[in-house]
N, C-alpha and C. Protein backbone atom coordinates (compact mmCIF):
# COMPACT_ATOMS: atom_id res chain seq x y z
N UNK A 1 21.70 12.61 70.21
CA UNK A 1 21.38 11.43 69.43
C UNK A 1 19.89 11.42 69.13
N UNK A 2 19.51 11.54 67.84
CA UNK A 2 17.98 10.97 67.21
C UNK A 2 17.57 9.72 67.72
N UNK A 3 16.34 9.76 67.86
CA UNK A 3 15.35 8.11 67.84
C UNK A 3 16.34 7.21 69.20
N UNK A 4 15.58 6.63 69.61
CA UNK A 4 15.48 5.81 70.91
C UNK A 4 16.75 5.21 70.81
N UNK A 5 16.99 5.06 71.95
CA UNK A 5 18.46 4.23 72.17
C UNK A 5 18.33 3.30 73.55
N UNK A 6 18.37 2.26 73.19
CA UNK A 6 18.39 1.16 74.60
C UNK A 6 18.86 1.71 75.79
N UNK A 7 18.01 1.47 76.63
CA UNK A 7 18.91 1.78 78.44
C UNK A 7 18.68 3.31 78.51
N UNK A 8 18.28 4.29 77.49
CA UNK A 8 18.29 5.74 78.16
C UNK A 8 17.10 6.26 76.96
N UNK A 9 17.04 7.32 77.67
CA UNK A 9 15.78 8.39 76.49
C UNK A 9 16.55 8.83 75.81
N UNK A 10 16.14 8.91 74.42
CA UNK A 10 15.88 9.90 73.34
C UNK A 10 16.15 11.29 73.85
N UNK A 11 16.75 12.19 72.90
CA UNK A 11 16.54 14.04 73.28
C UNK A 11 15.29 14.08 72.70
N UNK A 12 14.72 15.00 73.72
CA UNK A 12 13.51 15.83 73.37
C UNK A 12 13.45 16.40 71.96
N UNK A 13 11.87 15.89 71.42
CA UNK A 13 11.86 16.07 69.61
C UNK A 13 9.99 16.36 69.87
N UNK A 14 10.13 17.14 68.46
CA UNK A 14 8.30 17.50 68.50
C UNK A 14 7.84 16.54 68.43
N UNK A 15 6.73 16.86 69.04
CA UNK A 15 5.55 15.44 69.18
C UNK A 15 5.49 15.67 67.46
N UNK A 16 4.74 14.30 67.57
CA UNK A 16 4.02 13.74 65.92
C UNK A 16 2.93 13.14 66.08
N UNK A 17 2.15 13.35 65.59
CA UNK A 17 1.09 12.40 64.88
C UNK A 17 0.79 11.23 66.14
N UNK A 18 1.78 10.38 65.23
CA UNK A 18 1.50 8.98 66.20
C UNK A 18 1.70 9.21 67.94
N UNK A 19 2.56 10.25 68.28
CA UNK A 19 2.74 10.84 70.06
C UNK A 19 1.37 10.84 70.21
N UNK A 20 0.39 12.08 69.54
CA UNK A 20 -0.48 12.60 69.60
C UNK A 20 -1.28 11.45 70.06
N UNK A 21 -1.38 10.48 69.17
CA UNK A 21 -2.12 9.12 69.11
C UNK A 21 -2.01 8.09 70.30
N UNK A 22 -0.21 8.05 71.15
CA UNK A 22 -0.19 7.58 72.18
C UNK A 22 -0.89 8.78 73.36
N UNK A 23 -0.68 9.55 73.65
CA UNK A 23 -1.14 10.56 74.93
C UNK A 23 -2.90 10.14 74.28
N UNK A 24 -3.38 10.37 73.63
CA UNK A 24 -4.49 10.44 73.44
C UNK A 24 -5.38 8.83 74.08
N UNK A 25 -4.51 7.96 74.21
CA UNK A 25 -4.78 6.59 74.46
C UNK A 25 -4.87 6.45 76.33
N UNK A 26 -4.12 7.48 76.59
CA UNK A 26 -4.31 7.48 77.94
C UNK A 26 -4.88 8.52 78.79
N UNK A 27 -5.70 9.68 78.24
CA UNK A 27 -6.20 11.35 78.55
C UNK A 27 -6.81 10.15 79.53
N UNK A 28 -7.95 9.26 78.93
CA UNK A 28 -8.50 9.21 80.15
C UNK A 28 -8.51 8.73 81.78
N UNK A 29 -6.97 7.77 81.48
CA UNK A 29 -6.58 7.37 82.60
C UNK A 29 -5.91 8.51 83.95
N UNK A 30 -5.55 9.34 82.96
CA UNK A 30 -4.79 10.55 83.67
C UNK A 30 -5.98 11.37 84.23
N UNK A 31 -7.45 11.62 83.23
CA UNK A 31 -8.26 12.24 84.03
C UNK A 31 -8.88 12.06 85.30
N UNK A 32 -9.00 10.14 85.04
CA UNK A 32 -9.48 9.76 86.30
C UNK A 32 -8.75 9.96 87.45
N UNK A 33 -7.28 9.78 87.22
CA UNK A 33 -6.05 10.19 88.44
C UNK A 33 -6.57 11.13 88.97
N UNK A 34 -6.60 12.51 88.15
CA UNK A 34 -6.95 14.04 88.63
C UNK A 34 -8.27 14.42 88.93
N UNK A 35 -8.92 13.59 88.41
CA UNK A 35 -10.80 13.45 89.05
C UNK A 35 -10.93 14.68 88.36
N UNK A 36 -10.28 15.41 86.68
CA UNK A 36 -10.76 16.64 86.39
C UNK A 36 -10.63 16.16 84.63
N UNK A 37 -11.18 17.05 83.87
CA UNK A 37 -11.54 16.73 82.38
C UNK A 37 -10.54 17.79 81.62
N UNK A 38 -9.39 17.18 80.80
CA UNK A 38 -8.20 18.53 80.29
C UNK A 38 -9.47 18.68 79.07
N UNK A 39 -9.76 19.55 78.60
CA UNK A 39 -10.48 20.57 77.44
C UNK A 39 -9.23 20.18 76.37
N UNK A 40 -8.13 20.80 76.58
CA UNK A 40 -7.25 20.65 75.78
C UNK A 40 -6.37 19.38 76.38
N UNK A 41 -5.59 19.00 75.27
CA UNK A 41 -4.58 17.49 75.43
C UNK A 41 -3.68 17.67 74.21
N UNK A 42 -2.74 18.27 74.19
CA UNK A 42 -1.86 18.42 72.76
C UNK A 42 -0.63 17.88 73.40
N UNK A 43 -0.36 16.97 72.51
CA UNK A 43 0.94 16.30 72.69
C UNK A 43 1.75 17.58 71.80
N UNK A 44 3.17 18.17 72.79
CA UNK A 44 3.89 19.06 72.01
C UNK A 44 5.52 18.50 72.31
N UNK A 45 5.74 17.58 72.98
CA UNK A 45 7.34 17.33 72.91
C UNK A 45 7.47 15.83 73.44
N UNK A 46 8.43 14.99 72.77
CA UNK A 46 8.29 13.67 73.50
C UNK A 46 9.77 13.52 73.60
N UNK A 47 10.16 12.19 74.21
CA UNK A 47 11.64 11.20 74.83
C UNK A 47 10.89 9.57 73.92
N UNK A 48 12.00 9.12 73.70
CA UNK A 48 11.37 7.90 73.95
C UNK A 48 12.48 6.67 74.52
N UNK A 49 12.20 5.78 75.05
CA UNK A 49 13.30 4.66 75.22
C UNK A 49 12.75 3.37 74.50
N UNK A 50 13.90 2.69 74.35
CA UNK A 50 13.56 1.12 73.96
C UNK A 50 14.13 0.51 75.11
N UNK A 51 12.81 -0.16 75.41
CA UNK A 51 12.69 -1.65 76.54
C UNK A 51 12.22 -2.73 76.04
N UNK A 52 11.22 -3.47 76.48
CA UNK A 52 10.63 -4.49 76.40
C UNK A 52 9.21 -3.83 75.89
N UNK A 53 9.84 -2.94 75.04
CA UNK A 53 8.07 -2.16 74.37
C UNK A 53 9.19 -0.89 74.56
N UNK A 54 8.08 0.28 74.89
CA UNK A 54 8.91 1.04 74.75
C UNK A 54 8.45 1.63 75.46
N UNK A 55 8.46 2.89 76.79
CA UNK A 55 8.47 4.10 77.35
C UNK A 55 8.78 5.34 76.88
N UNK A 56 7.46 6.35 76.98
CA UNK A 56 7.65 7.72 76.29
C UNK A 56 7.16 8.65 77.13
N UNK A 57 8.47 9.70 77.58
CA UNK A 57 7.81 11.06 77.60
C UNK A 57 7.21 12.21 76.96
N UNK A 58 6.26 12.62 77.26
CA UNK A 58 5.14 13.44 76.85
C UNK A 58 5.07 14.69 77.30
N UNK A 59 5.39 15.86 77.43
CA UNK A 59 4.83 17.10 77.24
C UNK A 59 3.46 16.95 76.45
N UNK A 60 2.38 17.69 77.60
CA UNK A 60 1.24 17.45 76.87
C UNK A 60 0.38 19.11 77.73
N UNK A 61 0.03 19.93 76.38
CA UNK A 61 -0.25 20.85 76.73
C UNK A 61 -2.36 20.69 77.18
N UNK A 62 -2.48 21.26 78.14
CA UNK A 62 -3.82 20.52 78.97
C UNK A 62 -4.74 21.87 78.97
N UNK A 63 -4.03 23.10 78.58
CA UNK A 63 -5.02 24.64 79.14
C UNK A 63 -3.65 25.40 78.21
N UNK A 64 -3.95 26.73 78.11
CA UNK A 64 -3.06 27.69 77.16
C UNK A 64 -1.75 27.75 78.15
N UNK A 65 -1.70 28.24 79.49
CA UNK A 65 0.02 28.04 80.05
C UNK A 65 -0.20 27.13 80.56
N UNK A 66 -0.52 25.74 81.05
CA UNK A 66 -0.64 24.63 81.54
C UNK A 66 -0.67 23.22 81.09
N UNK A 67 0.21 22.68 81.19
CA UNK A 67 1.13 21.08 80.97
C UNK A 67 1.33 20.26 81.89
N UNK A 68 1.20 19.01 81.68
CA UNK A 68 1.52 18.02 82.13
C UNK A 68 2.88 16.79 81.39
N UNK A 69 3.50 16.78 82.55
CA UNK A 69 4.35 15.65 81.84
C UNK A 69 3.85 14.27 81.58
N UNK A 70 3.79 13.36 81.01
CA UNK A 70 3.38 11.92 81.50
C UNK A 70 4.43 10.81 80.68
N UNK A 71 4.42 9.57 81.47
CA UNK A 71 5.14 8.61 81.21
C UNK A 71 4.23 7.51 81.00
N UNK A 72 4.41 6.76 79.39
CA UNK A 72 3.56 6.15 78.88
C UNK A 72 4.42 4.82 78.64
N UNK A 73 3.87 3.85 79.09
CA UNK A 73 4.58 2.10 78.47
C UNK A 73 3.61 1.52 77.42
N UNK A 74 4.59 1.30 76.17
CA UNK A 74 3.78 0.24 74.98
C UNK A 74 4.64 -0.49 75.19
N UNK A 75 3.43 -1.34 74.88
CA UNK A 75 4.16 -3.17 75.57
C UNK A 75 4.59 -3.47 73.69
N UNK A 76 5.18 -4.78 73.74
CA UNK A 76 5.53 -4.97 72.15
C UNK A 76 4.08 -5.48 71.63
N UNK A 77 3.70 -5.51 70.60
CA UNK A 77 2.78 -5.62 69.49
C UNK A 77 2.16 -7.16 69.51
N UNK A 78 2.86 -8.05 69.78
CA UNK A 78 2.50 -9.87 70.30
C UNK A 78 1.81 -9.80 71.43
N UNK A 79 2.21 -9.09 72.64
CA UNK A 79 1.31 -9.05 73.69
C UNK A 79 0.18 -8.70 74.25
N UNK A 80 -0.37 -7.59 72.74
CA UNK A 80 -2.02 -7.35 72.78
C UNK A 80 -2.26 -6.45 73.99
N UNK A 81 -1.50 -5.69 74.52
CA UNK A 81 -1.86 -4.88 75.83
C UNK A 81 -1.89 -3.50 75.56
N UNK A 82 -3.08 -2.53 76.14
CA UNK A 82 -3.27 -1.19 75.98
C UNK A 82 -2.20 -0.82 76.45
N UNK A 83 -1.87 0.78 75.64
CA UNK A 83 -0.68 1.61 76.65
C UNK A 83 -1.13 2.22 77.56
N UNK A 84 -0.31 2.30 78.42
CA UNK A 84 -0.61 2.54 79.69
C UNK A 84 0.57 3.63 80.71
N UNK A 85 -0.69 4.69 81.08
CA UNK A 85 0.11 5.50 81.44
C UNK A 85 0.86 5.00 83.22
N UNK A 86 1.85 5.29 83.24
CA UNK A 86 2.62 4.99 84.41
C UNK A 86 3.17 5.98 85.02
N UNK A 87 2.98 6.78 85.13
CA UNK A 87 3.51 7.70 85.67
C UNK A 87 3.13 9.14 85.46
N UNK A 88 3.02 10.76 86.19
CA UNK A 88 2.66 11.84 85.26
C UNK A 88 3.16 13.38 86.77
N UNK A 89 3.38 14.03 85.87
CA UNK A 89 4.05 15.38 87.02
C UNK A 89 2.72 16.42 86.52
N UNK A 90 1.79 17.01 87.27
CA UNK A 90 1.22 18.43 87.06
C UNK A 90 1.71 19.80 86.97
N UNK A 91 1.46 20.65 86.59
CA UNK A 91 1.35 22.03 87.01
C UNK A 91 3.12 22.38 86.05
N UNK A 92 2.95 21.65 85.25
CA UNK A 92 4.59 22.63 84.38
C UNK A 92 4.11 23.04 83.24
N UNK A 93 5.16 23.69 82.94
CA UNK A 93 4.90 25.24 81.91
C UNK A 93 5.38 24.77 80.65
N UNK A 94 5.21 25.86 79.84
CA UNK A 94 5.72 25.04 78.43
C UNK A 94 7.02 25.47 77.94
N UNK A 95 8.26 25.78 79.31
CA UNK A 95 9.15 25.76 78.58
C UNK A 95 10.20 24.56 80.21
N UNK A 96 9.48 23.98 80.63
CA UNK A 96 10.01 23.16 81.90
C UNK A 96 10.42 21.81 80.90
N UNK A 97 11.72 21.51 81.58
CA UNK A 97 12.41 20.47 80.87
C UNK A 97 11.94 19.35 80.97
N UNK A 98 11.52 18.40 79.93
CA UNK A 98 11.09 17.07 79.88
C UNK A 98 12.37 15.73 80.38
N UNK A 99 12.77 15.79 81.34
CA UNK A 99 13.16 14.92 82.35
C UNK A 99 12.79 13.22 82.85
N UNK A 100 13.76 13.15 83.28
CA UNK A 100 12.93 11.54 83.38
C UNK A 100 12.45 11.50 85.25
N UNK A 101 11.28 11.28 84.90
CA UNK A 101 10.81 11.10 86.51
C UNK A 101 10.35 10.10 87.21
C-alpha cells in the first residue's frame, strides 16, 4: 500500500525533498545524542504513519557505508511544535531493513 495509512507504516519509498527537509530538522538533535558531527545526512528511504501528526522512518545515509535509522514525530500544523526526533538505531548499512523500532 502507497502513502500513510492510520495505525501502521507506510512501505518503504525513496526519500523526497520534503523527507530530506524533515531529517534535516533534526541532524542536530541526533548529533548531540552521539556527541559526533555526520559530514554527510542524506535522507535515502522513508515509512510514514498517520497519528496525531505524523511519525516517519528515515534511512539516513551519515558516511559512504554508514546509516542511521531515525524516528521523527510532526505534531499537526495548529500546534506550532518543532519535529522532533524520538527515537534512532546506529551502525546499519544501506541495504538493512527500515523496520519499526
Amino acid at each position: 500500500m502507497w502513502g500513510p495509512q492510520t495505525g501502521g507504516f507506510s512501505e518503504p519509498q525513496a526519500a523526497t525533498a520534503e523527507i530530506q527537509a524533515i531529517a534535516d530538522q533534526v541532524k542536530s538533535q541526533l548529533e548531540e545524542k552521539e556527541n559526533k558531527k555526520f559530514p554527510v545526512f542524506k535522507a535515502v528511504e522513508f515509512r510514514s504513519q498517520v497519528v496525531a501528526g505524523m511519525n516517519y522512518l528515515i534511512k539516513v545515509q551519515v558516511d559512504e557505508d554508514d546509516f542511521v535509522h531515525i524516528q521523527v514525530f510532526e505534531s499537526l500544523p495548529h500546534e506550532n511544535k518543532p519535529v522532533a526526533l524520538t527515537s534512532y538505531q546506529t551502525n546499519k548499512g544501506r541495504h538493512d531493513e527500515l523496520t519499526v523500532f
